[in-house]
C-alpha atoms as a PDB file:
ATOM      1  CA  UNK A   1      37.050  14.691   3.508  1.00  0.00           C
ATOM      2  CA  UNK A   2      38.228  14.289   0.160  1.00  0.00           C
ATOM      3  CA  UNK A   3      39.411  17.840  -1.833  1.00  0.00           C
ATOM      4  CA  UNK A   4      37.782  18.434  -4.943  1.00  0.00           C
ATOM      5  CA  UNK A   5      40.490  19.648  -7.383  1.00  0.00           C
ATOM      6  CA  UNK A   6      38.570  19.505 -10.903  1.00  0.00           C
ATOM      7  CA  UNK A   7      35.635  21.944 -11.503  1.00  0.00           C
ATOM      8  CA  UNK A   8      33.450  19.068 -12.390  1.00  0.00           C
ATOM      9  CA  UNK A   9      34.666  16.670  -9.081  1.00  0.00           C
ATOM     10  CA  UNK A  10      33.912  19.938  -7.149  1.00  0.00           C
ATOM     11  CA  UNK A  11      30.156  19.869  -8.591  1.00  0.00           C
ATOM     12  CA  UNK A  12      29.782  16.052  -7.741  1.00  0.00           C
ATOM     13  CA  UNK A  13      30.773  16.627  -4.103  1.00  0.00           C
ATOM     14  CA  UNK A  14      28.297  19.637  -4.148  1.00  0.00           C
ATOM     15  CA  UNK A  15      25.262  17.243  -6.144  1.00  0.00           C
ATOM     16  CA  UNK A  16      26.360  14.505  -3.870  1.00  0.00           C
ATOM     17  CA  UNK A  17      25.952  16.132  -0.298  1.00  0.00           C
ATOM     18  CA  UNK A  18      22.728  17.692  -1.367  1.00  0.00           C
ATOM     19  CA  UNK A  19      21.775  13.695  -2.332  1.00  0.00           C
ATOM     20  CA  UNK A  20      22.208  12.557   0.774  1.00  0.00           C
ATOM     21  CA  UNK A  21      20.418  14.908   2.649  1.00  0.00           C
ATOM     22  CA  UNK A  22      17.456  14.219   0.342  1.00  0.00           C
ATOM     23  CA  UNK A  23      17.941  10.688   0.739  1.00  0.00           C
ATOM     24  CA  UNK A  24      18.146  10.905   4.370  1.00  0.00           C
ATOM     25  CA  UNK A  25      15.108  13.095   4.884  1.00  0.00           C
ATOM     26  CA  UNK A  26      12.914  10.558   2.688  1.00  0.00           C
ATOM     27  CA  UNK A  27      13.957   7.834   4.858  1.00  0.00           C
ATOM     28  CA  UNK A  28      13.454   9.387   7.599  1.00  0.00           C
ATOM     29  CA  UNK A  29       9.588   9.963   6.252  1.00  0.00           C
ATOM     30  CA  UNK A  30       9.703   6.448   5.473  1.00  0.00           C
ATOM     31  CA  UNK A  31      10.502   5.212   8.856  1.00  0.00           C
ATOM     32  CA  UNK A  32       8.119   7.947  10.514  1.00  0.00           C
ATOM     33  CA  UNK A  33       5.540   6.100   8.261  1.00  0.00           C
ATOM     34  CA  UNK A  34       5.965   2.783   9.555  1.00  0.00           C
ATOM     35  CA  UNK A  35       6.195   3.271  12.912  1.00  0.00           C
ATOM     36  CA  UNK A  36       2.890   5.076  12.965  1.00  0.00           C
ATOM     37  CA  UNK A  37       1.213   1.948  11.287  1.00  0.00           C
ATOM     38  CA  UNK A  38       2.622  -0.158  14.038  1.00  0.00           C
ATOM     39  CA  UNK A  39       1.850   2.311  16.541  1.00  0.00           C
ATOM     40  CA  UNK A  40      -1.806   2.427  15.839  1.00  0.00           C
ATOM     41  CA  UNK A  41      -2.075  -1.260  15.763  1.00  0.00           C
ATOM     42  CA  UNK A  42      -0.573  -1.970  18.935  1.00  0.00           C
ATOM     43  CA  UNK A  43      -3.465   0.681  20.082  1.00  0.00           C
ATOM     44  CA  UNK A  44      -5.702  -1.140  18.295  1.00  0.00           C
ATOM     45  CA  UNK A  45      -7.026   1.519  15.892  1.00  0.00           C
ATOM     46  CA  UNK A  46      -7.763   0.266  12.797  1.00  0.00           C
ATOM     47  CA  UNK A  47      -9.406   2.988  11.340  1.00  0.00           C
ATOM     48  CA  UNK A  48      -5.813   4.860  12.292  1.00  0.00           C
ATOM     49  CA  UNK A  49      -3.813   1.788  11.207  1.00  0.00           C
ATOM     50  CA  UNK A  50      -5.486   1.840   7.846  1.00  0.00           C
ATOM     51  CA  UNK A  51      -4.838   5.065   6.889  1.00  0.00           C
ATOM     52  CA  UNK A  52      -1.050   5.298   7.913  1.00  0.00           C
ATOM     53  CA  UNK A  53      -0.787   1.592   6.212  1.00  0.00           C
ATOM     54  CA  UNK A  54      -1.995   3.083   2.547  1.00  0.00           C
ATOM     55  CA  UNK A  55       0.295   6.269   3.328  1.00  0.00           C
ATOM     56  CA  UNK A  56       3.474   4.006   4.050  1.00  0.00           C
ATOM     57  CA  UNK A  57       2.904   1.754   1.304  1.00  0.00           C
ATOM     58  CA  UNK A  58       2.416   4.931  -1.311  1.00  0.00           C
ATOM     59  CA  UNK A  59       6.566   6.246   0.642  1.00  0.00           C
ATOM     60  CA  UNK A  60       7.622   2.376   0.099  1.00  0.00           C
ATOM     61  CA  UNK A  61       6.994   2.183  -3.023  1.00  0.00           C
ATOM     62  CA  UNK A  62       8.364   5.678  -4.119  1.00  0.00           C
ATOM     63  CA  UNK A  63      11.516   4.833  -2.582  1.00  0.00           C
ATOM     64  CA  UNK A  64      12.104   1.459  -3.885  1.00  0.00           C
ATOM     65  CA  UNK A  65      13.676   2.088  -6.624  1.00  0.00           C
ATOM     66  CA  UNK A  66      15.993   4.391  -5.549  1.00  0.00           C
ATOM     67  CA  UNK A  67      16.706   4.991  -1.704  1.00  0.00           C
ATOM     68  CA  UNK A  68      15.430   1.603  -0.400  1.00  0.00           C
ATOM     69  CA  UNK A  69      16.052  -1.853  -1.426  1.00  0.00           C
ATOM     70  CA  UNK A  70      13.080  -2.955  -3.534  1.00  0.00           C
ATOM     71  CA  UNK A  71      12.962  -6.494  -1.830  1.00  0.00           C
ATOM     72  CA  UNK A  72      13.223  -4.781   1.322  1.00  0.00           C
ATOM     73  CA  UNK A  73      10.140  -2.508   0.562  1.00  0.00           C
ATOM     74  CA  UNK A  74       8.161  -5.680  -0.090  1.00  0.00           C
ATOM     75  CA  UNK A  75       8.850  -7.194   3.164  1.00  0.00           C
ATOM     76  CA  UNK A  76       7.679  -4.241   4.895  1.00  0.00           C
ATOM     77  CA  UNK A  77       4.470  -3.647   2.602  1.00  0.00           C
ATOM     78  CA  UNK A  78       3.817  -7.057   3.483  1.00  0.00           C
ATOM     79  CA  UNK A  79       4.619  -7.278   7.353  1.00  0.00           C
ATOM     80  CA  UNK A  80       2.384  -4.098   7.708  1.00  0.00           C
ATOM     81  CA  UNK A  81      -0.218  -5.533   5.546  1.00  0.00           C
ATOM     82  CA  UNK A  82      -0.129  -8.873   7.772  1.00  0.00           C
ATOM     83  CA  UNK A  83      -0.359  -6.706  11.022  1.00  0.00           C
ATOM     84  CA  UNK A  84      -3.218  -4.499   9.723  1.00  0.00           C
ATOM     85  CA  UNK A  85      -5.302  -7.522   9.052  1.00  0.00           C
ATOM     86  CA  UNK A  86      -4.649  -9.184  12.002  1.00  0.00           C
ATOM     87  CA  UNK A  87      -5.823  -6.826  13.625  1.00  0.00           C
ATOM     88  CA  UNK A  88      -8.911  -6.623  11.492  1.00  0.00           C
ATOM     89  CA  UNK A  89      -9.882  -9.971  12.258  1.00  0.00           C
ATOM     90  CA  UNK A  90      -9.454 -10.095  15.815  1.00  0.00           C
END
């Protein structure tokens, strides 16, 4: 681990370590999100699948900008989308 000498290098490491536990948590949420969408579609809920679809797309899309890649949050938005109607039709 690196040894912050200068005041303001020593508040960098302190800003940075609390970043990345933020950033962590939020995609942990993120992934928690998504694998209840495909959880309730493989169970065939769509009422379920619905919900948690509109919640992970409102976590995508507050992390794309920063945490997650922003073409990487459209895939997703759009795989879960595609798996939610699928289901809806069958």
């Amino acid at each position: 681990m690196p040894v912050a000498r200068s005041l303001s290098s020593q508040k960098r490491l302190r800003q940075s370590k609390v970043r990345e536990i933020r950033n962590r948590m939020k995609k942990s949420q993120v992934k928690t999100a998504i694998r209840r969408v495909t959880d309730a579609v493989h169970d065939k809920k769509v009422e379920n699948a619905e919900q948690a679809l509109r919640f992970a797309c409102k976590l995508l899309d507050r992390s794309g900008h920063s945490i997650l890649h922003p073409n990487m949050v459209a895939r997703k938005k759009s795989q879960l989308t595609r798996m939610v109607a699928g289901l809806k039709s069958a």
